[in-house]
Protein backbone atom coordinates (compact mmCIF):
# COMPACT_ATOMS: atom_id res chain seq x y z
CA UNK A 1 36.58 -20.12 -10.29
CA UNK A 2 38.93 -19.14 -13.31
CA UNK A 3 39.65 -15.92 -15.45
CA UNK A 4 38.25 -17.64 -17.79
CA UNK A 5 35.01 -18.35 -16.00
CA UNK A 6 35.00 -14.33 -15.38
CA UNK A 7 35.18 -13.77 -19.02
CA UNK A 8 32.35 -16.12 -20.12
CA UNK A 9 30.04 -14.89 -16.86
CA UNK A 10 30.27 -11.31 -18.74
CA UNK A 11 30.19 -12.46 -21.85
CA UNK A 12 26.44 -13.81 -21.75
CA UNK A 13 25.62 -10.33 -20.43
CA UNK A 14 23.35 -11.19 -17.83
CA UNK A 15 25.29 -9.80 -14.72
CA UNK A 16 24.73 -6.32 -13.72
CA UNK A 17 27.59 -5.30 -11.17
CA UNK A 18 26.85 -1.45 -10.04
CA UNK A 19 29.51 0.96 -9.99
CA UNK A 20 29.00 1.91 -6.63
CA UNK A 21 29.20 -2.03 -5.07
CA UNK A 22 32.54 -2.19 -7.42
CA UNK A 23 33.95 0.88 -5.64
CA UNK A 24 33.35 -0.36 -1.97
CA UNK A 25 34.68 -3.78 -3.15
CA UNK A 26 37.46 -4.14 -0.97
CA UNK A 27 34.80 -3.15 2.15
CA UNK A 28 33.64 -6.29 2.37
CA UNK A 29 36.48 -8.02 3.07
CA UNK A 30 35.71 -10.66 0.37
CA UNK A 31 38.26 -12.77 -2.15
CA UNK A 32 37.28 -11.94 -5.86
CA UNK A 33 35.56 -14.88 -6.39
CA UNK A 34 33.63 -14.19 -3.70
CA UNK A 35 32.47 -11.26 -4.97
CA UNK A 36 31.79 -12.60 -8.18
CA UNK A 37 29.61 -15.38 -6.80
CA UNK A 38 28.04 -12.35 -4.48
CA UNK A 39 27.15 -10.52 -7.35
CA UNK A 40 25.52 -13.46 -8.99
CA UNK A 41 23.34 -13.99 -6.20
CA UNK A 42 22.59 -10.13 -6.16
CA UNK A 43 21.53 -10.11 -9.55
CA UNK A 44 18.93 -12.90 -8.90
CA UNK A 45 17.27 -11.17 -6.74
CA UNK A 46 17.13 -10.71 -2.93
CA UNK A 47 14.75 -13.94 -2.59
CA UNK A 48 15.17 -16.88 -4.26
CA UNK A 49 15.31 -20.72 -4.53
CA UNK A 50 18.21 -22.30 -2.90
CA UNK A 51 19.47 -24.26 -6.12
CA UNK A 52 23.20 -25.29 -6.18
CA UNK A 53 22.73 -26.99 -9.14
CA UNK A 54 21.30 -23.91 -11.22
CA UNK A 55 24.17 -21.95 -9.71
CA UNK A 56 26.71 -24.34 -10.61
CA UNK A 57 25.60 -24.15 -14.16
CA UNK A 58 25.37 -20.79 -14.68
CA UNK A 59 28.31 -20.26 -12.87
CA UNK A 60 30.45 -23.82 -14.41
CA UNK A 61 31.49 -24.67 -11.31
CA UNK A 62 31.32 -28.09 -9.65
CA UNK A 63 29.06 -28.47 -6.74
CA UNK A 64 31.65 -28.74 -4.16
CA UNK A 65 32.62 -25.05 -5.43
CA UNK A 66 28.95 -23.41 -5.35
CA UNK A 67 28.45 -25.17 -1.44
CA UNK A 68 32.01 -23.67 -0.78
CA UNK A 69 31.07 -19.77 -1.59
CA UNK A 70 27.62 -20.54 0.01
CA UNK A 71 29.46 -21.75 3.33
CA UNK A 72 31.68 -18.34 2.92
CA UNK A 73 28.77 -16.14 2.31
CA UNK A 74 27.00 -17.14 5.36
CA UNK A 75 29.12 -17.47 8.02
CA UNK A 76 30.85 -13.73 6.36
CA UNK A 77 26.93 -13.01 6.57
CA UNK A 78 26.66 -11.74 3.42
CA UNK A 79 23.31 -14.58 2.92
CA UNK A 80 21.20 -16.48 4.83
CA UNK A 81 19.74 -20.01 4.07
CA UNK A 82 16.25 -20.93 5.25
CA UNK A 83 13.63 -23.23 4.88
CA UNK A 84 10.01 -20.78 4.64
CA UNK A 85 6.72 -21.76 3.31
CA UNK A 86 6.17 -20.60 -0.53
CA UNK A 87 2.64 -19.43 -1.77
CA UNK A 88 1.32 -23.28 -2.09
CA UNK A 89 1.50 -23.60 1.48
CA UNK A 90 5.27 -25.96 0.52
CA UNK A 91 8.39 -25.12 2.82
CA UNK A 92 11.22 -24.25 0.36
CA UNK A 93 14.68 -23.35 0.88
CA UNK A 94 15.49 -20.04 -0.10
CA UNK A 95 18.73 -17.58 0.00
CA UNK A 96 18.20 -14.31 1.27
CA UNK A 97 20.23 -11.25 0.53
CA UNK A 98 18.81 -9.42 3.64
CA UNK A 99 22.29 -9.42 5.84
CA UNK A 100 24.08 -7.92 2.51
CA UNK A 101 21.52 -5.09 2.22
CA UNK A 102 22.14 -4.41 5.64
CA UNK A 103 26.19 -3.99 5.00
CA UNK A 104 25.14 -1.70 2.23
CA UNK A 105 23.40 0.38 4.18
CA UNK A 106 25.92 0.68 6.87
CA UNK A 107 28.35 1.50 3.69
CA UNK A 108 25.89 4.38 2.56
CA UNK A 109 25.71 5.62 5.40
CA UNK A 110 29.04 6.10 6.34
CA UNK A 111 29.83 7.52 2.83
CA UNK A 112 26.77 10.16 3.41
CA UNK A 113 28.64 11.12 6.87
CA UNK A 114 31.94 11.61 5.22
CA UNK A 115 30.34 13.96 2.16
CA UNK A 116 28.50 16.20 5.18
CA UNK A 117 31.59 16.40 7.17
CA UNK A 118 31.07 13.83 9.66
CA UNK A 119 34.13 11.71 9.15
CA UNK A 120 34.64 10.58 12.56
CA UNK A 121 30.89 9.66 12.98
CA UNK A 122 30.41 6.83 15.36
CA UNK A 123 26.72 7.22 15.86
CA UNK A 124 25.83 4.50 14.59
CA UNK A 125 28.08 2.63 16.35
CA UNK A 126 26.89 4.04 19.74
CA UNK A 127 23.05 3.28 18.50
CA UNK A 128 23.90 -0.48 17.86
CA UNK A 129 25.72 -0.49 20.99
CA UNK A 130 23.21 0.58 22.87
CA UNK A 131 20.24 -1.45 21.95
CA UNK A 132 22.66 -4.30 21.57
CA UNK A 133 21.79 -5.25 17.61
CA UNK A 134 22.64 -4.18 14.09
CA UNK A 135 20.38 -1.20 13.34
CA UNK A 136 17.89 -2.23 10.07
CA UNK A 137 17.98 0.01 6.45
CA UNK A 138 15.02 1.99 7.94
CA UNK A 139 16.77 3.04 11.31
CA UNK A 140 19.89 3.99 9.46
CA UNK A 141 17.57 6.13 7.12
CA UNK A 142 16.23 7.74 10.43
CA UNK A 143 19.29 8.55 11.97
CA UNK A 144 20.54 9.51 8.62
CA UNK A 145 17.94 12.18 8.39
CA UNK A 146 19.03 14.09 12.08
CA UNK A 147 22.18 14.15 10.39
CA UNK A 148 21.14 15.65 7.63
CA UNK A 149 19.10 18.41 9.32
CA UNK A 150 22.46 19.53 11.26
CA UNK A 151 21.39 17.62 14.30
CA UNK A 152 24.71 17.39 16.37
CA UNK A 153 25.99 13.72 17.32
CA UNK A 154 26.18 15.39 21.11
CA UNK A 155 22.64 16.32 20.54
CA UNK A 156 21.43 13.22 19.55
CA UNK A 157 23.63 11.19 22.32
CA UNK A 158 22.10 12.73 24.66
CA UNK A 159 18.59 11.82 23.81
CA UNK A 160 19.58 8.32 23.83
CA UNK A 161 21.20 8.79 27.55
CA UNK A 162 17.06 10.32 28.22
CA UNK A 163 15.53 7.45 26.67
CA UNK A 164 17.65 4.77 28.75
CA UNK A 165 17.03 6.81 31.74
CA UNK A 166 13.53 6.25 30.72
CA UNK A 167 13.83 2.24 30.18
CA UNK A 168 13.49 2.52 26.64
CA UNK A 169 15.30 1.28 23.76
CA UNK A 170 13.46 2.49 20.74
CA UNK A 171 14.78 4.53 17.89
CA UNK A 172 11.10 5.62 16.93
CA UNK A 173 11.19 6.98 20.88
CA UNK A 174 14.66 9.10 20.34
CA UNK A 175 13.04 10.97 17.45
CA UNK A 176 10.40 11.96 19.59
CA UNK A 177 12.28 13.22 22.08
CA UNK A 178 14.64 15.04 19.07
CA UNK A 179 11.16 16.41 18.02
CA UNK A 180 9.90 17.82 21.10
CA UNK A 181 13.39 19.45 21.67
CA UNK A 182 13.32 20.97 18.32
CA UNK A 183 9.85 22.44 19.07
CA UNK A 184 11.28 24.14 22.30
CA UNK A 185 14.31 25.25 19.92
CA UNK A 186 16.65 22.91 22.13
CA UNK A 187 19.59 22.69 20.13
CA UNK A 188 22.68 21.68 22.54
CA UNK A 189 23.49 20.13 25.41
CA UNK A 190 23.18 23.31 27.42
CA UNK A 191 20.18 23.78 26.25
CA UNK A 192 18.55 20.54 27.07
CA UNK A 193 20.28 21.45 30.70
CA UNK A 194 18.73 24.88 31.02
CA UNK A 195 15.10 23.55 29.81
CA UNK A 196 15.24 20.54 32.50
CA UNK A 197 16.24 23.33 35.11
CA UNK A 198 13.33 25.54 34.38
CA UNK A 199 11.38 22.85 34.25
CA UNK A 200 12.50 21.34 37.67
CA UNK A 201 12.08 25.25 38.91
CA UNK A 202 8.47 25.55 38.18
CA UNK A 203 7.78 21.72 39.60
CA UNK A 204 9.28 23.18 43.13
CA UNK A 205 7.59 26.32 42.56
CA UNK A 206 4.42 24.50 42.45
CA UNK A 207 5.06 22.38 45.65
CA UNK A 208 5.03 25.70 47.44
CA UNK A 209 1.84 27.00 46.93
CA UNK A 210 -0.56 26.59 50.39
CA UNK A 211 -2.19 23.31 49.52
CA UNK A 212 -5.30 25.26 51.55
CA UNK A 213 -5.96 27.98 49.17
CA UNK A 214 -5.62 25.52 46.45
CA UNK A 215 -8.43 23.20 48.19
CA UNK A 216 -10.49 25.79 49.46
CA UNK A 217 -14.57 25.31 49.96
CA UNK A 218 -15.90 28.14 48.69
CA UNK A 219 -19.22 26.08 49.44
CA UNK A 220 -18.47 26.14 53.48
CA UNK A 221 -17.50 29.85 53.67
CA UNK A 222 -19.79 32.09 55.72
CA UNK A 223 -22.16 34.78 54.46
């Protein structure tokens, strides 16, 4: 793809590139012409025919080219290519933009931790690690959220240590345990650790009352 090509592309007007995707260009770790040919696809929309020849002449680019940047895209997932049934009840190929909305949320996310003072946030990191997948837009707007209402990365670590201990991997599960905490005005660690001991006081505190009073028959005892 040429200057040239760049110049026309603009020319016709009918590429949008936001500001914001401009300034985190070098984040995705694309060549230019990547980008470019990203941006196209973004501006068609993030579902939509898989048409090489369309692209190529909107684009004036030879085949070869468009399959090229396609080929890039995908294994940089950026797109994905698959064959899904349309409204007609007809499979189709279509590109989806999914995996790229996903990077931009990891992007936004990272630039909200930075503007609240959590450069070094890794949270994310430790979330995905821990459930062994990328986290979706709506997880990241979750976790986003405890961040947002001061909720300390220790905090929220070790919730995730109480739902493995648990045998569950669910985000929706975390925020109920943040919840409950935040009911019982658990806001640290040492919190968390006094509330379990209390809690682990009154279970033994139980076990010691007489079993025998507990079960009395009031029905058997004597006049």
């Amino acid at each position: 793809m040429k200057n040239s090509v760049f110049i026309d592309i603009f020319k016709q007007g009918n590429m949008v590139i936001p500001i914001f995707l401009l300034q985190h260009y070098k984040s995705f770790k694309l060549e230019m012409e990547e980008f470019i040919f990203l941006m196209y696809l973004y501006n068609l929309g993030d579902k939509f025919l898989f048409d090489p020849g369309r692209f190529g002449k909107d684009l004036h680019l030879e085949l070869k080219e468009v399959m090229g940047f396609i080929s890039v895209l995908t294994d940089k997932n950026f797109i994905r290519v698959e064959v899904l049934k349309n409204d007609k009840g007809l499979m189709e190929e279509v590109v989806l933009l999914e995996e790229f909305y996903n990077k931009l949320s990891i992007i936004t996310m990272e630039e909200a931790n930075s503007n609240t003072g959590n450069v070094n946030s890794n949270i994310f990191e430790v979330i995905e690690k821990e459930f062994g997948r990328t986290l979706s837009p709506m997880e990241y707007e979750i976790i986003k959220a405890w961040l947002d209402n001061n909720m300390s990365e220790e905090l929220i670590r070790e919730a995730i240590r109480e739902a493995t201990f648990n045998g569950v991997s669910n985000l929706r599960y975390i925020d109920k345990i943040l919840y409950e905490w935040g009911k019982l005005g658990i806001k640290t660690v040492d919190d968390v650790s006094n509330n379990r001991k209390k809690r682990n006081a009154r279970k033994e505190q139980n076990e010691d009352i007489d079993i025998d009073i507990v079960d009395w028959n009031w029905f058997d005892e004597d006049d």
